[in-house]
Protein backbone atom coordinates (compact mmCIF):
# COMPACT_ATOMS: atom_id res chain seq x y z
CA UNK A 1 0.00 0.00 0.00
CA UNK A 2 1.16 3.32 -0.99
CA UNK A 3 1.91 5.95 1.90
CA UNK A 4 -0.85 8.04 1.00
CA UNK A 5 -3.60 5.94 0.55
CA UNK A 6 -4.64 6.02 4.15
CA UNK A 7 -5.58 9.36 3.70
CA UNK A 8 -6.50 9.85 0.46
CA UNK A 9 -10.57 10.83 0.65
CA UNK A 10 -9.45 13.56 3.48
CA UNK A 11 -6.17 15.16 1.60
CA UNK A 12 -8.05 17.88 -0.23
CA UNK A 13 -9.74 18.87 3.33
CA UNK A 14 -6.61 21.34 4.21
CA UNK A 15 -7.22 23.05 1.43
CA UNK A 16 -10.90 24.25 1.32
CA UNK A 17 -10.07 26.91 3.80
CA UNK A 18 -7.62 29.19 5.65
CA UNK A 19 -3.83 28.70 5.70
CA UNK A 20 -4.62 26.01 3.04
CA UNK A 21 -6.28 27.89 0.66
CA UNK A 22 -4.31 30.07 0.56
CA UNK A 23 -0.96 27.81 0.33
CA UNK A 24 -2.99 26.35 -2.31
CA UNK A 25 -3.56 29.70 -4.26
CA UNK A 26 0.31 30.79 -3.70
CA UNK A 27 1.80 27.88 -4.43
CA UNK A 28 -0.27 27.33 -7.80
CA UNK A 29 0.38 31.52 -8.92
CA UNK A 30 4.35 30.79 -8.61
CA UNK A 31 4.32 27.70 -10.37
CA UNK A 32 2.41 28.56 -13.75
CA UNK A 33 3.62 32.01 -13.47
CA UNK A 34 7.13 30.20 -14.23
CA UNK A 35 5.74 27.01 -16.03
CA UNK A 36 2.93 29.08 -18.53
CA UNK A 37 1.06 26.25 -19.33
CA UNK A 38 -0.43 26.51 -23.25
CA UNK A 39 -3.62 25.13 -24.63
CA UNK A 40 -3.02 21.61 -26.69
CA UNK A 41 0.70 21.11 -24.49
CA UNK A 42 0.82 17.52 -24.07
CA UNK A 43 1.94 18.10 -19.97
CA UNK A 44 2.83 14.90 -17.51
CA UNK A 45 1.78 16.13 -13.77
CA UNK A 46 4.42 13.72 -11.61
CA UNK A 47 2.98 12.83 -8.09
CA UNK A 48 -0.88 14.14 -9.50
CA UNK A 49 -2.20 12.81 -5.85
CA UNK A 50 -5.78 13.91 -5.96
CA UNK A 51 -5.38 15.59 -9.57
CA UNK A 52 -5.70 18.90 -8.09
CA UNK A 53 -3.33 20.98 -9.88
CA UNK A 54 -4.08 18.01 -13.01
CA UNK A 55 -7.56 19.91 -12.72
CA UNK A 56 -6.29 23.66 -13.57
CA UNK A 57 -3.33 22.21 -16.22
CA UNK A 58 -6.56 21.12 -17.80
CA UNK A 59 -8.47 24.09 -17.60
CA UNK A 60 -5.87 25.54 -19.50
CA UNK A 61 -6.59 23.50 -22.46
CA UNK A 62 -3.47 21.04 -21.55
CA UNK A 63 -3.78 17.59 -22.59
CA UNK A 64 -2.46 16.30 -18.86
CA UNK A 65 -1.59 12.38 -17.93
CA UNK A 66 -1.05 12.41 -14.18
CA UNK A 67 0.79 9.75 -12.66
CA UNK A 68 0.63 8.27 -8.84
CA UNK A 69 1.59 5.27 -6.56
CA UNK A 70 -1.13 5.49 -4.70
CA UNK A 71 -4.38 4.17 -6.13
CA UNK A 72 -6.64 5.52 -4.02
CA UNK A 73 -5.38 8.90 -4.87
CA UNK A 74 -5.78 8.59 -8.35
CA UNK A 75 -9.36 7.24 -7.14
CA UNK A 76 -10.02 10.76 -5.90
CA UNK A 77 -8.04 11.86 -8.74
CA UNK A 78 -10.34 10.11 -11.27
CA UNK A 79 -14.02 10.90 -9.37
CA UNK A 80 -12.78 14.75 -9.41
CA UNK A 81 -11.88 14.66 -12.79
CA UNK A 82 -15.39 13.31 -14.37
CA UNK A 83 -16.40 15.35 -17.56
CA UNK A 84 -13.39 17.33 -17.37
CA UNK A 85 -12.17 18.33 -21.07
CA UNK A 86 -9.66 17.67 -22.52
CA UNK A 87 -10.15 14.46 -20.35
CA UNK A 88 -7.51 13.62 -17.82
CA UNK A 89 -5.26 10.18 -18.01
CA UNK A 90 -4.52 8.97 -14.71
CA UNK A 91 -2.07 6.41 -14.37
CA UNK A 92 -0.44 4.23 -11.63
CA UNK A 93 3.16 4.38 -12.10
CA UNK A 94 6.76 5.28 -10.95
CA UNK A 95 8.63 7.79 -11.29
CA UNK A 96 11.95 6.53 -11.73
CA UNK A 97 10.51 4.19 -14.53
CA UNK A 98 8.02 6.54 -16.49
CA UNK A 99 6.65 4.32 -19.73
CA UNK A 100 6.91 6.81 -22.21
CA UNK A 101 9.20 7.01 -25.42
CA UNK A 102 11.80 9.82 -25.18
CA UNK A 103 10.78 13.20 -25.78
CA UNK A 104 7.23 12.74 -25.46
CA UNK A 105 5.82 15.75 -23.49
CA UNK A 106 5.15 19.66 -24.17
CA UNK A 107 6.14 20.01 -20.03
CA UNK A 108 6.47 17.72 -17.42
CA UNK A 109 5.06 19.01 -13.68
CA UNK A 110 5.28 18.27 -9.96
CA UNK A 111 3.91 19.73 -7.22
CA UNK A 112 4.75 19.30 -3.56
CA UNK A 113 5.78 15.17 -4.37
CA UNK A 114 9.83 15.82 -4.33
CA UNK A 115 9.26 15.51 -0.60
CA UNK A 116 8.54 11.79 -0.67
CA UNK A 117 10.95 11.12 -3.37
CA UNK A 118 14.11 9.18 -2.03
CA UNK A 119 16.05 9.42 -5.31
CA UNK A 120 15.12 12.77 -6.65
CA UNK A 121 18.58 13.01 -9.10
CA UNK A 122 17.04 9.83 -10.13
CA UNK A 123 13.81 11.38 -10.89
CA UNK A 124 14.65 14.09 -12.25
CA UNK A 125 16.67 12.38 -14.96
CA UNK A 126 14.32 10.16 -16.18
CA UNK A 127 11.66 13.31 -16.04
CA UNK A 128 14.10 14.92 -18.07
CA UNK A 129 14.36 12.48 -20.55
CA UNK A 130 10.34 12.04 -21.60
CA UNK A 131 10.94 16.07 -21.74
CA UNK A 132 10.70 17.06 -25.33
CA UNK A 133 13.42 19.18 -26.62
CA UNK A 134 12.56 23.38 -25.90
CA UNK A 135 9.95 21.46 -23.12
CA UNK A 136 10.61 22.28 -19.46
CA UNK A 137 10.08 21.08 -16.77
CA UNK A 138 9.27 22.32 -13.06
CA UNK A 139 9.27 21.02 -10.04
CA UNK A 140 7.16 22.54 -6.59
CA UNK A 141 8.26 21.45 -2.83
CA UNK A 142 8.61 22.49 0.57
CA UNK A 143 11.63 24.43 1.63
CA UNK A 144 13.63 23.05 4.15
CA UNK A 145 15.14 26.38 5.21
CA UNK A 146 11.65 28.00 6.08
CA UNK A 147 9.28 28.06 8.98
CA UNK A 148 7.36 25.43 7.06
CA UNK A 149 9.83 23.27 6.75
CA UNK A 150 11.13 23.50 10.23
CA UNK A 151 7.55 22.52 11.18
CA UNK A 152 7.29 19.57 8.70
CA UNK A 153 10.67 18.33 10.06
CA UNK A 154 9.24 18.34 13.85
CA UNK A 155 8.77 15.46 15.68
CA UNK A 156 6.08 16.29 17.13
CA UNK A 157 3.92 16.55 13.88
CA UNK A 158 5.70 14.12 11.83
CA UNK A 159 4.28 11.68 14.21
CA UNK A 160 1.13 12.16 13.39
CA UNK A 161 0.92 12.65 9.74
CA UNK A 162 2.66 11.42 6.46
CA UNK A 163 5.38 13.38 6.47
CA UNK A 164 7.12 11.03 9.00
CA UNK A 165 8.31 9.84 5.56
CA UNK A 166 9.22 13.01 4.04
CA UNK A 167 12.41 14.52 3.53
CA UNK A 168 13.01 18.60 2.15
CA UNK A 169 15.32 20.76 0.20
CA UNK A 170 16.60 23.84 -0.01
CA UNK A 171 16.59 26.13 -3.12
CA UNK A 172 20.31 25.51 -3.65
CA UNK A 173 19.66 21.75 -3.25
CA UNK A 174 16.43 21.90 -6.04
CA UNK A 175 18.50 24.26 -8.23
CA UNK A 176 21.43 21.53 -7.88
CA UNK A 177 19.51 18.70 -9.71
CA UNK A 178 20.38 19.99 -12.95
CA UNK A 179 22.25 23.84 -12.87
CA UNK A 180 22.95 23.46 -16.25
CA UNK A 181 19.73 23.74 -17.44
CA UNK A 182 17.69 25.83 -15.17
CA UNK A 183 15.76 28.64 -16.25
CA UNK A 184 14.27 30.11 -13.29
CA UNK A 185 13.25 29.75 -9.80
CA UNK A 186 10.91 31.56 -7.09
CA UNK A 187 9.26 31.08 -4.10
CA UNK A 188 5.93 31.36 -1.95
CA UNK A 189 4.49 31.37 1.36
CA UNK A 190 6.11 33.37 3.46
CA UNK A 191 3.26 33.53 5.70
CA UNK A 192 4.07 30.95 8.58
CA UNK A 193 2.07 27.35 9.40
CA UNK A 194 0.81 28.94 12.89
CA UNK A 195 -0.57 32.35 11.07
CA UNK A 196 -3.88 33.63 12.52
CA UNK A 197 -6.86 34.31 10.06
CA UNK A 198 -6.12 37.76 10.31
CA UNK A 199 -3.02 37.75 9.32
CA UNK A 200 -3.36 35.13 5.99
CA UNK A 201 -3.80 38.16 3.25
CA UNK A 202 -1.92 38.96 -0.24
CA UNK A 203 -0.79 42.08 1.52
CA UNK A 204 0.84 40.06 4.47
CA UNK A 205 2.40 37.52 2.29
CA UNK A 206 4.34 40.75 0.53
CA UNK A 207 5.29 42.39 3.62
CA UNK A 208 6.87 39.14 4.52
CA UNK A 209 8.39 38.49 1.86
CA UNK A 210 10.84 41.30 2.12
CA UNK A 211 12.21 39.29 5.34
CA UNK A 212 11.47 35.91 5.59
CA UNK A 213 12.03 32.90 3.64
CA UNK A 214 9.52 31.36 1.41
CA UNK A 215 7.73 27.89 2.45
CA UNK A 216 7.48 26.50 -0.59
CA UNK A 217 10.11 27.03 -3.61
CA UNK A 218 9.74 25.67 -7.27
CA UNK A 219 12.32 25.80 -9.98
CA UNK A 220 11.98 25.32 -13.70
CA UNK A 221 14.53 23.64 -16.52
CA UNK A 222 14.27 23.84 -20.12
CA UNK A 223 15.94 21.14 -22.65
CA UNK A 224 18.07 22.42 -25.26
CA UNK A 225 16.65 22.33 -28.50
């Protein structure tokens, strides 16, 4: 059984409201602002879960497979995605053996996954390499040098929730997977975990930014033509 199918039908819970909605709604305007996802892209979302960010590739006008190890994600994944067009491929599969050709997709995503990834110069190579050339790629996680990540990395709640299994990187660390090829990079959140409702606003999250580190980073490679 994969780690997340015990809690699969609650995931999308956190973010219906507060702190998660609005991680949500950061963490998705960083990542298309850098991955500008185009109608007809053939797009492969890496770690889909619950197909939420599968959902807005597609309401784009991106032809999206997402791809999971947990079936009861893609379950969710699936149920959510009913009469979505372009229609949404889910698939059970691994990452470090993706089975596609070479240089099959337009862009290949993944959002807040890295963290359970053991391998992730692994992953990202063989990501890489279903990458069509000009294609890129971009990949969302949790910063490990952030008030997010210190919380993430406490005992106290990785006891209690999946990310017991988890391990985090800094930008430097995501920008080292490939340096060659990287095109950009940004970050999010700066808002911390324990933030009162009063305090979760766009105009917070700016005034932050100019002093604290971001929660959640992404980073973005192209391959050479």
């Amino acid at each position: 059984m994969a780690v997340f199918d015990i809690i699969a039908k609650d995931y999308d819970e956190w973010y219906k409201g507060g702190i998660g909605k609005f991680a949500d709604q950061a963490e998705t305007c960083l990542a298309f602002n850098l991955f500008s996802p185009e109608k007809h892209h053939r797009v492969l979302d890496v770690g889909c879960g619950t197909g939420n960010f599968s959902l807005k590739l597609a309401g784009y006008g991106c032809e999206v497979t997402g791809i999971d190890l947990s079936e009861e994600m893609l379950a969710q994944a699936r149920h959510k995605a009913e009469g979505i067009k372009p229609e949404i491929l889910f698939k059970r599969m691994d990452v470090y053996n993706l089975e596609f050709p070479d240089n099959h997709f337009d862009g290949v995503f993944s959002m807040a996954a890295f963290e359970f990834i053991t391998q992730p110069g692994k992953a990202y190579s063989e990501m890489f390499r279903v990458l069509k050339p000009g294609g890129r790629l971009l990949i969302g996680t949790i910063n490990r040098d952030s008030k997010w990540g210190e919380l993430y990395l406490s005992k106290g709640f990785q006891e209690n929730s999946v990310f017991k299994y988890a391990s985090f990187m800094t930008m430097e660390q995501l920008k080292d997977l490939d340096r060659e090829n990287l095109k950009g990079f940004g970050e999010c959140l700066f808002i911390p975990p324990d933030a009162g409702s009063e305090s979760i606003s766009w105009e917070e999250e700016k005034r932050l930014s100019l002093t604290e580190r971001g929660g959640f980073i992404c980073a973005i490679w192209e391959k050479p033509l």
